[in-house]
Protein backbone atom coordinates (compact mmCIF):
# COMPACT_ATOMS: atom_id res chain seq x y z
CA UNK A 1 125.97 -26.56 -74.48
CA UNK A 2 123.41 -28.59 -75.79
CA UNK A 3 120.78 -30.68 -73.50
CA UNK A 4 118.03 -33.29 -74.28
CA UNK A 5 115.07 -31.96 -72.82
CA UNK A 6 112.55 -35.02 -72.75
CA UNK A 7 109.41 -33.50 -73.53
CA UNK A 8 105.61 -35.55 -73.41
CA UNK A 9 102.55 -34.59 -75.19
CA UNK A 10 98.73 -34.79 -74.85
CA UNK A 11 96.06 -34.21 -76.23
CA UNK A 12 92.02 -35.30 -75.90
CA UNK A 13 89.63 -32.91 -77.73
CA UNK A 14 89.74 -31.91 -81.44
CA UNK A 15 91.46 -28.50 -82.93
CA UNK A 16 89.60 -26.64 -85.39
CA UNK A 17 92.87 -26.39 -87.81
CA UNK A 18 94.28 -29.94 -86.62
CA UNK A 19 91.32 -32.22 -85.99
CA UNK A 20 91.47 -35.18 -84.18
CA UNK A 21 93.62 -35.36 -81.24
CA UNK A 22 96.31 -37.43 -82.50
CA UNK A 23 96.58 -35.12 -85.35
CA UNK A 24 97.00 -31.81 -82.97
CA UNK A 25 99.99 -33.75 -81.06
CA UNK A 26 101.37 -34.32 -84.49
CA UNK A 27 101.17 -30.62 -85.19
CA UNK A 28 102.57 -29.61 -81.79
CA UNK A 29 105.53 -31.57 -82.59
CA UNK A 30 106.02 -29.08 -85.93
CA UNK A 31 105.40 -26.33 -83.63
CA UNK A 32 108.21 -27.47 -81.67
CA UNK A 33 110.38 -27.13 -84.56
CA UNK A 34 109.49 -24.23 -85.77
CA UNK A 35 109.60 -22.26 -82.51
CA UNK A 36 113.56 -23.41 -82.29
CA UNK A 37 113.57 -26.63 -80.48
CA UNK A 38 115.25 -29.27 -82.69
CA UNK A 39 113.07 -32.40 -82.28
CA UNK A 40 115.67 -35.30 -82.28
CA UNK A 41 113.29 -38.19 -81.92
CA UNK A 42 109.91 -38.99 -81.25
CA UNK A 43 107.49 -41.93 -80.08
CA UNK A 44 104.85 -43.29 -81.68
CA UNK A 45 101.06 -41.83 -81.05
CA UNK A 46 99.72 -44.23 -77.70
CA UNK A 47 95.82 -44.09 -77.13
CA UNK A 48 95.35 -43.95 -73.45
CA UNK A 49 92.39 -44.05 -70.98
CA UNK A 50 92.03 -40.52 -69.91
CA UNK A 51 93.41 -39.87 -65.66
CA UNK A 52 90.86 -38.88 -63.17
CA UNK A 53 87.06 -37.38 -64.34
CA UNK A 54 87.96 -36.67 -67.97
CA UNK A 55 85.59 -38.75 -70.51
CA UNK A 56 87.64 -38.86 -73.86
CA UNK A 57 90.79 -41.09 -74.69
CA UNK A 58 94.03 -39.54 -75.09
CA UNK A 59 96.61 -39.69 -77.56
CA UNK A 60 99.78 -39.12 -75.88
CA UNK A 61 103.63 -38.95 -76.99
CA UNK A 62 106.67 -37.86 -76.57
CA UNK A 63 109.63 -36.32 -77.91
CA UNK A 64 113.32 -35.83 -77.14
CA UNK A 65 114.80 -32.10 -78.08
CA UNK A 66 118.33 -30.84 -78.43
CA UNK A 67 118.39 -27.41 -76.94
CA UNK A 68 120.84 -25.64 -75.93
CA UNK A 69 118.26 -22.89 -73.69
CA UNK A 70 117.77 -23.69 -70.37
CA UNK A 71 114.58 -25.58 -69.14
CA UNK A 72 113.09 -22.63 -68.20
CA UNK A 73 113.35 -20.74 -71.13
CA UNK A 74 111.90 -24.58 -72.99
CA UNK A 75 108.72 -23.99 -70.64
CA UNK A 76 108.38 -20.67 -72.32
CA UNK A 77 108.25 -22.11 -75.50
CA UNK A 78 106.24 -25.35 -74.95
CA UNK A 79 103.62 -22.78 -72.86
CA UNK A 80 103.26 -20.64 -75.70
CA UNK A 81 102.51 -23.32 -78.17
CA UNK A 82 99.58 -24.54 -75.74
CA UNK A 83 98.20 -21.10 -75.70
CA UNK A 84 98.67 -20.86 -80.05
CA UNK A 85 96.78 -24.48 -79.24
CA UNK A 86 94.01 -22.61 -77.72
CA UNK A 87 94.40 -23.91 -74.35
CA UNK A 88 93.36 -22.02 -71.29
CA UNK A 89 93.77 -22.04 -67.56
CA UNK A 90 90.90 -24.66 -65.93
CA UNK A 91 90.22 -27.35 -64.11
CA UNK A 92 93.11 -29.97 -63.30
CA UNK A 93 92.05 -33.18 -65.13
CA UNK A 94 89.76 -31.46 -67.64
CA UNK A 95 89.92 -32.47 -71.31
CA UNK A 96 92.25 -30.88 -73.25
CA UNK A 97 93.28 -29.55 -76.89
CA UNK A 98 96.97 -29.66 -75.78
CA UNK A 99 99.09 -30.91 -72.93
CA UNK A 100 102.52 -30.29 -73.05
CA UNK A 101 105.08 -31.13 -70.11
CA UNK A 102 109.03 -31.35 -69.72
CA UNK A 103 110.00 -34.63 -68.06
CA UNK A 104 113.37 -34.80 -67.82
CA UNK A 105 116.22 -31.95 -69.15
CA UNK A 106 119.95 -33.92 -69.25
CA UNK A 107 120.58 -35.15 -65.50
CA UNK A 108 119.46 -31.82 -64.03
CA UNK A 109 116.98 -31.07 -60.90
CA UNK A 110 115.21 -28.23 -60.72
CA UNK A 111 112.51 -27.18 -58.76
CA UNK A 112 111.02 -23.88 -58.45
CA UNK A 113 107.46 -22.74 -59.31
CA UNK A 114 106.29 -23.63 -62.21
CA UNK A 115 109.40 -25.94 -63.27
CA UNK A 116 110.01 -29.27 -61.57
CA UNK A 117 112.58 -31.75 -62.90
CA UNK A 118 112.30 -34.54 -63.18
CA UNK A 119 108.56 -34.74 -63.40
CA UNK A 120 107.44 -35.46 -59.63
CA UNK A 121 104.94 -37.86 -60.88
CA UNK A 122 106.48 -39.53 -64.59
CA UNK A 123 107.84 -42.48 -62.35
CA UNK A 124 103.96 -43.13 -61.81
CA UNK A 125 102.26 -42.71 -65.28
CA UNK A 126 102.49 -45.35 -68.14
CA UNK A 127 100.84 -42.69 -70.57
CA UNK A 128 104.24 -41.04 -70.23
CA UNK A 129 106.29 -43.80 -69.57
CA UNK A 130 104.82 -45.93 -72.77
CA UNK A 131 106.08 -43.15 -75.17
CA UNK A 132 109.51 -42.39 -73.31
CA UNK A 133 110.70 -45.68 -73.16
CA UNK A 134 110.84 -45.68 -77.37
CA UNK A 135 113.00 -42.52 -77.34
CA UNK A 136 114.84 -42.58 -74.62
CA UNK A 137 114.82 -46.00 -72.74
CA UNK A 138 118.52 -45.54 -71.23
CA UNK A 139 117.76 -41.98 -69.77
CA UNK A 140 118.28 -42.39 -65.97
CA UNK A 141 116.18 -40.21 -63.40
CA UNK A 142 118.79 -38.49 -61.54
CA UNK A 143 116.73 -39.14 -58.16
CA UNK A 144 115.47 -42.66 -58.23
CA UNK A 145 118.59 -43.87 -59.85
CA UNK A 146 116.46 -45.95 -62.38
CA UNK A 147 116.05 -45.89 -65.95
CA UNK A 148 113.10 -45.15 -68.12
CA UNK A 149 113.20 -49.04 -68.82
CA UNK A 150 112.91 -50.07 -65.22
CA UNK A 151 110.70 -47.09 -64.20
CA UNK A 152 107.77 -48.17 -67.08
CA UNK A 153 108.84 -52.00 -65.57
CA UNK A 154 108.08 -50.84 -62.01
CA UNK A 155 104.82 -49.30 -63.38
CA UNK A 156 103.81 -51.94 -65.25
CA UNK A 157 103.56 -54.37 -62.02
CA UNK A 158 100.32 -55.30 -60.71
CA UNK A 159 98.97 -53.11 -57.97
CA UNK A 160 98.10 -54.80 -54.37
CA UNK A 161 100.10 -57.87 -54.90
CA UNK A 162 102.48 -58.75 -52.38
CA UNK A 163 105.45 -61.17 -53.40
CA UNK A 164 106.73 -64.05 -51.19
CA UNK A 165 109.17 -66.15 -51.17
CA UNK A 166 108.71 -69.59 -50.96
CA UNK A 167 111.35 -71.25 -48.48
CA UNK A 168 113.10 -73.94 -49.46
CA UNK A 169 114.05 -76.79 -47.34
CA UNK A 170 112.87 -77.73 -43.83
């Protein structure tokens, strides 16, 4: 059976083969395809301020792929194509040649090592949020019963600011 496996990419340092970042994220969504995963749509390139001590600007994506493996057997793949990428084991928020992460696969939870699904923190990031909500705006998280939509909404609301209501009448 066939799932879309919602799939975001990063990248923030240049590839020798590839170049500039938003040029290696273009080339990891060929790898995708030619490694088996049947790319059905994908966002736009988004330029985005890189999270926590990393200095350079992102380009960040995101694609949706028809697979019929299960997510597992996608973080295989997706792993390997950041190693072909050159990317290594290191620190957390360090810049990156590659970044590749599965979001979301179908309606399904899973959560065990290395694989958590939904994303524990998408609901929380407009780097992935911005490129989800142009392929798959509809998609609702299985666990906060929202949709990408409302989730970018939600994320997109100013931080600190407390609404209330005005009363009306005496």
């Amino acid at each position: 059976m066939e799932t879309t496996i919602l799939i975001a990419l990063g990248s923030n340092r240049r590839h020798g083969r590839h170049g500039r970042p938003e040029a290696v994220v273009l080339a990891a969504m060929r790898a995708m395809t030619a490694h088996g995963l049947a790319v059905t749509a994908q966002s736009r390139i988004h330029a985005t301020a890189p999270l926590g001590p990393g200095g350079r600007r992102f380009a960040n994506a995101a694609v949706a792929v028809s697979s019929s493996l299960p997510p597992g057997a996608v973080l295989g793949i997706i792993k390997a194509i950041e190693r072909d990428f050159g990317r290594r084991g290191g620190k957390r928020w360090g810049d990156r040649v590659l970044d590749l992460d599965i979001i979301a696969a179908g309606d399904a939870v899973v959560a065990s090592g290395a694989l958590q699904v939904p994303h524990p923190r998408m609901a929380d990031r407009r780097f992935v949020l911005d490129p989800l909500v142009e392929i798959a705006p509809d998609w609702r998280h299985p666990l906060r019963h929202a949709t990408v939509r409302q989730l970018r909404a939600r994320a997109m609301r100013p931080k600190g600011r407390v609404h209330v209501a005005k009363r009306v009448g005496p």
